[in-house]
C-alpha atoms as a PDB file:
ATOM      1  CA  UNK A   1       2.178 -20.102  -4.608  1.00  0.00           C
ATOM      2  CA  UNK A   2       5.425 -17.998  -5.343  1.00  0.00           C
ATOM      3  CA  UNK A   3       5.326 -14.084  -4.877  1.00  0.00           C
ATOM      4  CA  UNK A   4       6.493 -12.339  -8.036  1.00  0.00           C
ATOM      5  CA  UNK A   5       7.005  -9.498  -6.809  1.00  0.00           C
ATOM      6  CA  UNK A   6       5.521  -6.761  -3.460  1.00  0.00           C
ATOM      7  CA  UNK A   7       3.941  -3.910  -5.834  1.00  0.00           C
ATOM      8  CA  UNK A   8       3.083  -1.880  -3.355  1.00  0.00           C
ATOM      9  CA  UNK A   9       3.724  -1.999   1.013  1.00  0.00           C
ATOM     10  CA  UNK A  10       1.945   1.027   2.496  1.00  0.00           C
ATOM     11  CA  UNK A  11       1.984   1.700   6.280  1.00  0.00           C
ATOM     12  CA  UNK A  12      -0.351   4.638   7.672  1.00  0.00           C
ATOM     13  CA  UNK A  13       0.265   5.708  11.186  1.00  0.00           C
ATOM     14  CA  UNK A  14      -2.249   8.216  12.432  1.00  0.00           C
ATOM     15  CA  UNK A  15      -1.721  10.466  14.931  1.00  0.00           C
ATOM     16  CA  UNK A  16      -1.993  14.089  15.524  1.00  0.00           C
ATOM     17  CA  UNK A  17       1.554  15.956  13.606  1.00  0.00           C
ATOM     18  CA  UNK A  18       0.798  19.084  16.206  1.00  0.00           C
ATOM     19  CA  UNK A  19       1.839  16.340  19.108  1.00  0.00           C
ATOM     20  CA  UNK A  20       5.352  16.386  18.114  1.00  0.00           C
ATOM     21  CA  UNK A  21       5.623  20.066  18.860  1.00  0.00           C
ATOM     22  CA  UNK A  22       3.852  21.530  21.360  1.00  0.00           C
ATOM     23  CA  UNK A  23       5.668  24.621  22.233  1.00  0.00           C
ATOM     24  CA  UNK A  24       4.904  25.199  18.729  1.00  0.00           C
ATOM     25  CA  UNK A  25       8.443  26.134  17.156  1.00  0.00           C
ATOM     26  CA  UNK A  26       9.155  26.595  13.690  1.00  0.00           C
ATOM     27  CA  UNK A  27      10.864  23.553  12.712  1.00  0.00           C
ATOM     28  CA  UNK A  28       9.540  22.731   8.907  1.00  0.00           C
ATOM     29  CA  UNK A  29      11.822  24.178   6.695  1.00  0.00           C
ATOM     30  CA  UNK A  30      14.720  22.218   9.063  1.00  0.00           C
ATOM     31  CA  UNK A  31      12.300  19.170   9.293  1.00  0.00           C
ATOM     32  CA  UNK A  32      12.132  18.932   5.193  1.00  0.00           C
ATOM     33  CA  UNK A  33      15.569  19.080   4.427  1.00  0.00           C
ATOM     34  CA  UNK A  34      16.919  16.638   7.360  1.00  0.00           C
ATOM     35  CA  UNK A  35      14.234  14.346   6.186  1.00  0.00           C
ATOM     36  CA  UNK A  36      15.269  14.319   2.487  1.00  0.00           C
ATOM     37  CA  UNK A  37      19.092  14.467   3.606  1.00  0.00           C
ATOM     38  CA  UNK A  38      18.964  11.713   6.318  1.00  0.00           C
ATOM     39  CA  UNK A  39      16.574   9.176   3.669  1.00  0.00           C
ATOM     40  CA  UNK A  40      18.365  10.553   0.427  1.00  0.00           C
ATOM     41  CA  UNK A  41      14.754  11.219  -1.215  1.00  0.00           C
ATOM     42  CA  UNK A  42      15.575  12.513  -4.657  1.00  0.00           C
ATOM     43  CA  UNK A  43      12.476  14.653  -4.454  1.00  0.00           C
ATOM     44  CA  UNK A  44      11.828  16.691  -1.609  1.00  0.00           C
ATOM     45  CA  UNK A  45       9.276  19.738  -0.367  1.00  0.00           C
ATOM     46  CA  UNK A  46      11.116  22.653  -0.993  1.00  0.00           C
ATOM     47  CA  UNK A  47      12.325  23.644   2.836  1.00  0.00           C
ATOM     48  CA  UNK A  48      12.118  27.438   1.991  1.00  0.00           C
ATOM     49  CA  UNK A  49       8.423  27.139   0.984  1.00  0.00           C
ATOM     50  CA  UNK A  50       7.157  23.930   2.548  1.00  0.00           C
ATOM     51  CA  UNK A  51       3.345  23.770   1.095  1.00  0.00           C
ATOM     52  CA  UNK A  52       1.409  20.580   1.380  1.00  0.00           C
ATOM     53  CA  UNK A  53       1.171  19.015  -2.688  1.00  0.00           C
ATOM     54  CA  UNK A  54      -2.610  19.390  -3.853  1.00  0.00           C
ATOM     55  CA  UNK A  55      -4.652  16.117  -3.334  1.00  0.00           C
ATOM     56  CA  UNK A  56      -4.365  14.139  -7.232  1.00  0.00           C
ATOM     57  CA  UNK A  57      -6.088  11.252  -8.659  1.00  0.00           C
ATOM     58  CA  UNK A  58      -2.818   9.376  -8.017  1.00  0.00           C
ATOM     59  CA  UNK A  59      -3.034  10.780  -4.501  1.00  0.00           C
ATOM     60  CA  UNK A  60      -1.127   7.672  -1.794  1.00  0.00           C
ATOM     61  CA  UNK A  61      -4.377   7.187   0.532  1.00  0.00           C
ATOM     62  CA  UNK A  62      -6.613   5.069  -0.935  1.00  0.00           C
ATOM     63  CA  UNK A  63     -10.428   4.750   0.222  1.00  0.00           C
ATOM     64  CA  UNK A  64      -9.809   1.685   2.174  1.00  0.00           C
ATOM     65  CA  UNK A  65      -7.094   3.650   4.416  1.00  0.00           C
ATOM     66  CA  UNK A  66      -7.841   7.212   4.694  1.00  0.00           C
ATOM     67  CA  UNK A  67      -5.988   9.989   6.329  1.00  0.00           C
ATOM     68  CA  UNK A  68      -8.782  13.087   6.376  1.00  0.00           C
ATOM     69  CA  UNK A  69      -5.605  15.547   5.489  1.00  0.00           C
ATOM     70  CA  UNK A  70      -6.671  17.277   2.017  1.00  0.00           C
ATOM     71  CA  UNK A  71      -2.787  17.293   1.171  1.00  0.00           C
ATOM     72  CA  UNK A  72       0.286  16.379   2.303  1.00  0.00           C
ATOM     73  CA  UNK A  73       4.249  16.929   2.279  1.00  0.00           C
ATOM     74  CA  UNK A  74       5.475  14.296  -0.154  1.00  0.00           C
ATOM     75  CA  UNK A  75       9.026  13.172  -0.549  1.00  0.00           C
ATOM     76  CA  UNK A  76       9.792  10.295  -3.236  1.00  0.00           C
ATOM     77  CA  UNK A  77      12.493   7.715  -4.064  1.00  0.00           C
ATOM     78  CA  UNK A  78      14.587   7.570  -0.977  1.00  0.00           C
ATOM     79  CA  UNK A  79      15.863   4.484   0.707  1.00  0.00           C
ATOM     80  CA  UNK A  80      16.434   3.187   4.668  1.00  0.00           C
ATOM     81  CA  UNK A  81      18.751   0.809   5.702  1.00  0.00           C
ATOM     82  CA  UNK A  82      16.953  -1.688   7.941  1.00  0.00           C
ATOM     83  CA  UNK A  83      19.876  -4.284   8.529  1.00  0.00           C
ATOM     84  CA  UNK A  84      23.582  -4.974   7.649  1.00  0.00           C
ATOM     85  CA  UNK A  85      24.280  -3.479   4.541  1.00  0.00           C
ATOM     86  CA  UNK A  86      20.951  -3.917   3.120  1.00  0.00           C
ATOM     87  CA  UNK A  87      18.523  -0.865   2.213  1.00  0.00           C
ATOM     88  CA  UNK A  88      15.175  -0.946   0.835  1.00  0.00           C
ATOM     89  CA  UNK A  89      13.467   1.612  -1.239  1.00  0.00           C
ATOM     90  CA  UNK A  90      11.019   3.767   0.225  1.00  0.00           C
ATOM     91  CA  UNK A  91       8.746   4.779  -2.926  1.00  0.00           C
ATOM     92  CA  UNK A  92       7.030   7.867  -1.014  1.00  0.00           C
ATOM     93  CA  UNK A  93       6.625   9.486   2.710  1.00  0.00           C
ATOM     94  CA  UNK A  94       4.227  11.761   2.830  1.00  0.00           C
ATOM     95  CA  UNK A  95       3.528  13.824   5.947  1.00  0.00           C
ATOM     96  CA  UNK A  96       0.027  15.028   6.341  1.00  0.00           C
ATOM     97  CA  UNK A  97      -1.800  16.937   9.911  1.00  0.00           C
ATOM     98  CA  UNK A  98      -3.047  13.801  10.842  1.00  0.00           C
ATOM     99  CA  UNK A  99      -0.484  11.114  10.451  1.00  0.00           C
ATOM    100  CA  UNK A 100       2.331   9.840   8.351  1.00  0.00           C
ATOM    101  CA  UNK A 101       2.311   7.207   4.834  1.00  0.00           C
ATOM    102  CA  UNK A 102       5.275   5.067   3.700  1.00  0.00           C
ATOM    103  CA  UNK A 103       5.343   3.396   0.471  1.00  0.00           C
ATOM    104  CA  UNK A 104       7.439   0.727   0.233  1.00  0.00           C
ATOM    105  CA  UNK A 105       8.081  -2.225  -2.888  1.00  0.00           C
ATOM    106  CA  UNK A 106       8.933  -4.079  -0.237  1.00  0.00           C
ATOM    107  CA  UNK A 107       6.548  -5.353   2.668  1.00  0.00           C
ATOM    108  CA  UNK A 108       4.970  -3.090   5.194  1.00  0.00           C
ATOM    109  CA  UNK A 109       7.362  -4.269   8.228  1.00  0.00           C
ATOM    110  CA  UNK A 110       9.821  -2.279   6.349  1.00  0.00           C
ATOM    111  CA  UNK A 111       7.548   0.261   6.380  1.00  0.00           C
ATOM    112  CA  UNK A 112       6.898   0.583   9.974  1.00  0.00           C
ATOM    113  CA  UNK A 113      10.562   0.030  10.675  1.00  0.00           C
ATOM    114  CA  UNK A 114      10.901   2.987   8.468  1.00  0.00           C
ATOM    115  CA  UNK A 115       8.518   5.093  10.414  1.00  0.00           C
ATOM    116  CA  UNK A 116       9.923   3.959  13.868  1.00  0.00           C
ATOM    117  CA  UNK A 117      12.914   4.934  12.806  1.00  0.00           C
ATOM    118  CA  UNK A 118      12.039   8.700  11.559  1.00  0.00           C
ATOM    119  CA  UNK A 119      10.198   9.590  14.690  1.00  0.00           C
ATOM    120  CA  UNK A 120      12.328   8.000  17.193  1.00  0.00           C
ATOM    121  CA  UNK A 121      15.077   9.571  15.038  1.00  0.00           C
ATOM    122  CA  UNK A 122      13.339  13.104  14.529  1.00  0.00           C
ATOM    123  CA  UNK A 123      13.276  12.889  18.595  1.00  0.00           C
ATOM    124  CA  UNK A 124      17.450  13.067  18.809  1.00  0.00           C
ATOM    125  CA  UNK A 125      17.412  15.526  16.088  1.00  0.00           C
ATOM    126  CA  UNK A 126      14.818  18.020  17.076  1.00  0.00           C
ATOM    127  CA  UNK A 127      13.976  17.028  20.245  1.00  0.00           C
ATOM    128  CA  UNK A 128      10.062  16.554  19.536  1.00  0.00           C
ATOM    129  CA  UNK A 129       8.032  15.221  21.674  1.00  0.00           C
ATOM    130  CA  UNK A 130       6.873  11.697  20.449  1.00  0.00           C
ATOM    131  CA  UNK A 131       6.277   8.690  21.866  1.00  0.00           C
ATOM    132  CA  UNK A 132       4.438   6.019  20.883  1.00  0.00           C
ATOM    133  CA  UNK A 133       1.425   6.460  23.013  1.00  0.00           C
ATOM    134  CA  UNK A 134       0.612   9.270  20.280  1.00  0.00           C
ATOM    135  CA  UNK A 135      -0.106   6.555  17.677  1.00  0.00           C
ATOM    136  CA  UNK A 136      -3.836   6.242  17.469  1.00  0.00           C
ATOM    137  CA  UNK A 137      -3.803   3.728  15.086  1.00  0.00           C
ATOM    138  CA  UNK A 138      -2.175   2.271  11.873  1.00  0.00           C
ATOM    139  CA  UNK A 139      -3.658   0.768   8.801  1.00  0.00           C
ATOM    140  CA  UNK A 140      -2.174  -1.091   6.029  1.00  0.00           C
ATOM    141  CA  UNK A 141      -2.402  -1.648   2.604  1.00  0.00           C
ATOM    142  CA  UNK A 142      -0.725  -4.470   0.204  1.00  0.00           C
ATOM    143  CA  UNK A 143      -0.597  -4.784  -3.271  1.00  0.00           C
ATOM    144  CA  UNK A 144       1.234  -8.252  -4.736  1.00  0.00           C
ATOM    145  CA  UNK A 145       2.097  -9.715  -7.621  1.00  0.00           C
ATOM    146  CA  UNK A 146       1.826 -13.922  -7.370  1.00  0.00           C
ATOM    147  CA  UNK A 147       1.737 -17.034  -9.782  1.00  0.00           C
ATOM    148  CA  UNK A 148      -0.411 -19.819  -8.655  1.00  0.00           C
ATOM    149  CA  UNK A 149      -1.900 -22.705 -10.264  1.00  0.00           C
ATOM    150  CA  UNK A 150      -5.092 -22.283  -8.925  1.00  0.00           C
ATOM    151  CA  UNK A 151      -8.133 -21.713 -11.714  1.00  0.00           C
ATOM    152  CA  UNK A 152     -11.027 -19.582 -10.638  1.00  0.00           C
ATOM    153  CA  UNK A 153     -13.456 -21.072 -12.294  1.00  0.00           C
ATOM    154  CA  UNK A 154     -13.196 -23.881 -10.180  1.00  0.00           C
ATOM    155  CA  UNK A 155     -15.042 -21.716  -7.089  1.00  0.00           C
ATOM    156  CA  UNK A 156     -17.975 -22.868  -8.911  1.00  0.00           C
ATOM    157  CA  UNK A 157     -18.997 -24.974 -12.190  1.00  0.00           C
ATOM    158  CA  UNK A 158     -21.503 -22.460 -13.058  1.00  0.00           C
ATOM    159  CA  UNK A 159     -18.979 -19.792 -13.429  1.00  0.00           C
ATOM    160  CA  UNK A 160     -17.013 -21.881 -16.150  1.00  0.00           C
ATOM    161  CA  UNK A 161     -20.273 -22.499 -18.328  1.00  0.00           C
ATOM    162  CA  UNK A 162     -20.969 -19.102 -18.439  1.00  0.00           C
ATOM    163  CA  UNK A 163     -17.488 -18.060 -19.640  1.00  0.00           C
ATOM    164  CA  UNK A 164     -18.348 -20.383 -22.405  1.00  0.00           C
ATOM    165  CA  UNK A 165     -22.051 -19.028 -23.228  1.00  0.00           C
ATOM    166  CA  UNK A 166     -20.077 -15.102 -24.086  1.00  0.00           C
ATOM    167  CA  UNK A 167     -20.076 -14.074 -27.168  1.00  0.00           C
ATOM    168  CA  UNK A 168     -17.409 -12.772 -29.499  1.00  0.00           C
ATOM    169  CA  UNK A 169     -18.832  -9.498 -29.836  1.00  0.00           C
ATOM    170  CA  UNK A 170     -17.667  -8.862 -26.271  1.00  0.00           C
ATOM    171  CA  UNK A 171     -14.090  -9.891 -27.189  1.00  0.00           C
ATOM    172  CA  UNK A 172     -14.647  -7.675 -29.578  1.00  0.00           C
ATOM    173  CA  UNK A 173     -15.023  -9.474 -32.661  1.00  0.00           C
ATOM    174  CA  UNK A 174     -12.129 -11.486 -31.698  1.00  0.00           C
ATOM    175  CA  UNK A 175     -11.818 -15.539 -31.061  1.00  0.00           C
ATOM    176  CA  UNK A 176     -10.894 -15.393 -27.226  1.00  0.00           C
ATOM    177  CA  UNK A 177     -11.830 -17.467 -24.661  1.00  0.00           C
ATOM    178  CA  UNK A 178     -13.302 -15.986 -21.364  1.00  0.00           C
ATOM    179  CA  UNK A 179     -12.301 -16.929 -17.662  1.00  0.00           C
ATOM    180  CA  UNK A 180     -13.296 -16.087 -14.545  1.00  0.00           C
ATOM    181  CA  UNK A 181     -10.906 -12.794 -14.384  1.00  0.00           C
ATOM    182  CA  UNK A 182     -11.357 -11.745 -10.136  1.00  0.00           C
ATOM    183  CA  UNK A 183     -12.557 -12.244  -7.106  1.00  0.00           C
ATOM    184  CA  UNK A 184     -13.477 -10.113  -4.200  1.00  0.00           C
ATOM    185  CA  UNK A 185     -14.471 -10.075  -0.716  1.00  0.00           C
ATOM    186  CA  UNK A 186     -15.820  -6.804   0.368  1.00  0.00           C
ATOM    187  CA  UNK A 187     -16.766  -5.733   4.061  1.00  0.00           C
ATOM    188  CA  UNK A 188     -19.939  -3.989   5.161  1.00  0.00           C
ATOM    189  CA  UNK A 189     -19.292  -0.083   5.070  1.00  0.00           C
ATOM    190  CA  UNK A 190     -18.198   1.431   7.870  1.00  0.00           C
ATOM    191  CA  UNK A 191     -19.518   4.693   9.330  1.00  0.00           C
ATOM    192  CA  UNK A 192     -17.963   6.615   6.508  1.00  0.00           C
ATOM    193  CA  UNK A 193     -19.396   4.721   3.716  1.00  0.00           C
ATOM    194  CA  UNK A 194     -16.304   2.792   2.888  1.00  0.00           C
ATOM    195  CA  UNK A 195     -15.566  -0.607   2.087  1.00  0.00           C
ATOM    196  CA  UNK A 196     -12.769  -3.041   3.378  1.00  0.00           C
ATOM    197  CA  UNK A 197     -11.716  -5.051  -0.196  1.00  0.00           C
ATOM    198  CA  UNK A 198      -9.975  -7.970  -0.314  1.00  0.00           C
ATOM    199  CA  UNK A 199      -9.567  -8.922  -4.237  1.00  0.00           C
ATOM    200  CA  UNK A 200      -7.472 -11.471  -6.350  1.00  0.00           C
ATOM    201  CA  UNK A 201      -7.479 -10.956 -10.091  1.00  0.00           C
ATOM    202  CA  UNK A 202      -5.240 -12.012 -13.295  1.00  0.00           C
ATOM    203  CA  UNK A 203      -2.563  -9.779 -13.851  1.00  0.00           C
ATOM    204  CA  UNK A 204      -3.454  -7.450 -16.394  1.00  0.00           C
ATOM    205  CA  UNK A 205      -1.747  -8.059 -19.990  1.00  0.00           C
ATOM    206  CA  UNK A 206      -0.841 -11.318 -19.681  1.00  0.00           C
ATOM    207  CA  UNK A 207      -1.910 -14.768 -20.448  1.00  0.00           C
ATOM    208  CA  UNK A 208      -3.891 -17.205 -18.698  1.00  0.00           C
ATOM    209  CA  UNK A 209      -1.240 -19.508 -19.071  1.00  0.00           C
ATOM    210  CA  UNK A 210       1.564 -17.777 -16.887  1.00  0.00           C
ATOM    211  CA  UNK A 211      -0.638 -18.008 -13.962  1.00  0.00           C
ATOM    212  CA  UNK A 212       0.150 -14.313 -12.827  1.00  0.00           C
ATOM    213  CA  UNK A 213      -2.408 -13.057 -10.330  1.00  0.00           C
ATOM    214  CA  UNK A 214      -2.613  -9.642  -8.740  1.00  0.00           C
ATOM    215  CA  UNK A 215      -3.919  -9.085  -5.196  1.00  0.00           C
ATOM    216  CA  UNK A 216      -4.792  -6.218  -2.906  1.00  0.00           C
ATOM    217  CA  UNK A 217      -5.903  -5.939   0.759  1.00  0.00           C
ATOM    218  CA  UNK A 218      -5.645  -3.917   3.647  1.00  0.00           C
ATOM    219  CA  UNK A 219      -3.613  -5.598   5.266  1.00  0.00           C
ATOM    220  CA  UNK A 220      -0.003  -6.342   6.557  1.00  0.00           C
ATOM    221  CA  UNK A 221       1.890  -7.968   3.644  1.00  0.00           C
ATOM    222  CA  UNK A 222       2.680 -11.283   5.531  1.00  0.00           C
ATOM    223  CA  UNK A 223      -0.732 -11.549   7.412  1.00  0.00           C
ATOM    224  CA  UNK A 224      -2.028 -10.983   3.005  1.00  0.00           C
ATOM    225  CA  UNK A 225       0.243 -13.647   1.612  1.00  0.00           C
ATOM    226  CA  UNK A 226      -0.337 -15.771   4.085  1.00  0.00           C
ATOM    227  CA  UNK A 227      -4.448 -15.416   3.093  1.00  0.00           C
ATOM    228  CA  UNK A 228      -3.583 -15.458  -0.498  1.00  0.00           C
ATOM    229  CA  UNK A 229      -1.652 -19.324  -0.118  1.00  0.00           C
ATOM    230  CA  UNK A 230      -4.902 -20.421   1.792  1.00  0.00           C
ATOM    231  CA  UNK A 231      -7.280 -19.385  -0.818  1.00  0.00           C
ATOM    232  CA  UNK A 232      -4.764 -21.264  -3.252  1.00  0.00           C
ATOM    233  CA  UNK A 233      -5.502 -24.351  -0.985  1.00  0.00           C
ATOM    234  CA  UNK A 234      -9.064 -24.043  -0.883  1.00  0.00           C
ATOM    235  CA  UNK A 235      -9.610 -23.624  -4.638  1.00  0.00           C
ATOM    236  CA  UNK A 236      -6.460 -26.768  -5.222  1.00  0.00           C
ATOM    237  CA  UNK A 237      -8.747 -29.005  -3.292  1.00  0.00           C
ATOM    238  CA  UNK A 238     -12.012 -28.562  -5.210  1.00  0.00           C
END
């Protein structure tokens, strides 16, 4: 298995934003601009007026990592330079009342060396009041982009005659084979009705033949590709 490419690295640390400032001073406006200064985000909260964006379908917390904030600061397109002279991109931060999210295209270690780095750095510059105790509890999400020889289909011979047996009509019209297109692994719910998904599926758009998969999970991005070469062993040795 060879990773194309890290879609998407996400890193949610929750813990309570009031912590950081007790005495309850009025540090936004100053907070905004030192973040997009100090991270070069190209687009920034505007430190005069500092209102949490509006909660959109393309909102960063997805339903198998929420933060229960209804909107959030967001600041996009910045970068963070986690060794030498090499940065990485940070896609989004986005503060919210309960917690922090990094997006990152490149794994989620980045991202929680990213948000080390703003709060222990946010400490020296503002003199908050953070400390790691105040971390109730991160969650992760991963999103990658593979190409594996492995054939679905194999999981089970049934699965294979079926693609056969469809018709044309639901290729609409067309001549086109069928293949087994995903699998998924979901959890029980949890107390808030929501589902844990692990899921492996052919990328989108292309052809069977480049072997491009697409995975999700939330999880750390080495603890996910590390699952992702397993199932490629499993399904190998069939």
């Amino acid at each position: 298995m060879k990773l194309v490419h890290t879609k998407l690295a996400r890193s949610i640390w929750l813990f309570d934003l009031r912590d950081l400032n007790p005495k309850g001073e009025d540090l936004l406006g100053d907070l905004v601009s030192w973040v997009k200064d100090t991270y070069n985000f190209a687009v920034a909260p505007d430190p005069d007026n500092p209102v949490p964006n509006p909660p959109t379908p393309t909102s960063p917390i997805p339903q198998t990592a929420p933060v229960q904030a209804p909107g959030g600061l967001v600041f996009q397109r910045g970068n963070f330079q986690t060794q030498g002279e090499f940065f990485v991109s940070i896609t989004a931060l986005t503060l919210y009342d309960d917690g922090i999210v990094v997006d990152t295209t490149s794994s989620t270690d980045d991202a929680d060396r990213f948000a080390g780095h703003l709060l222990r750095s946010a400490v020296e510059a503002f003199k908050v009041a953070f400390e790691p105790a105040v971390i109730r509890r991160k969650l992760y999400l991963s999103e990658l982009v593979v190409r594996s020889e492995m054939s679905l289909e194999s999981l089970h011979p049934a699965l294979a005659t079926f693609a056969t047996r469809l018709p044309s009509s639901v290729a609409g019209g067309q001549t086109l084979p069928f293949g087994v297109g995903a699998v998924s692994f979901w959890s029980e719910p949890n107390d808030a009705g929501q589902h844990r998904v692990f899921s492996v599926e052919r990328q989108l758009g292309r052809a069977f033949s480049e072997n491009r998969f697409y995975s999700q999970a939330p999880l750390q991005t080495h603890v996910h590709f590390g699952l992702l070469q397993e199932l490629e062993s499993l399904v190998l040795a069939r």
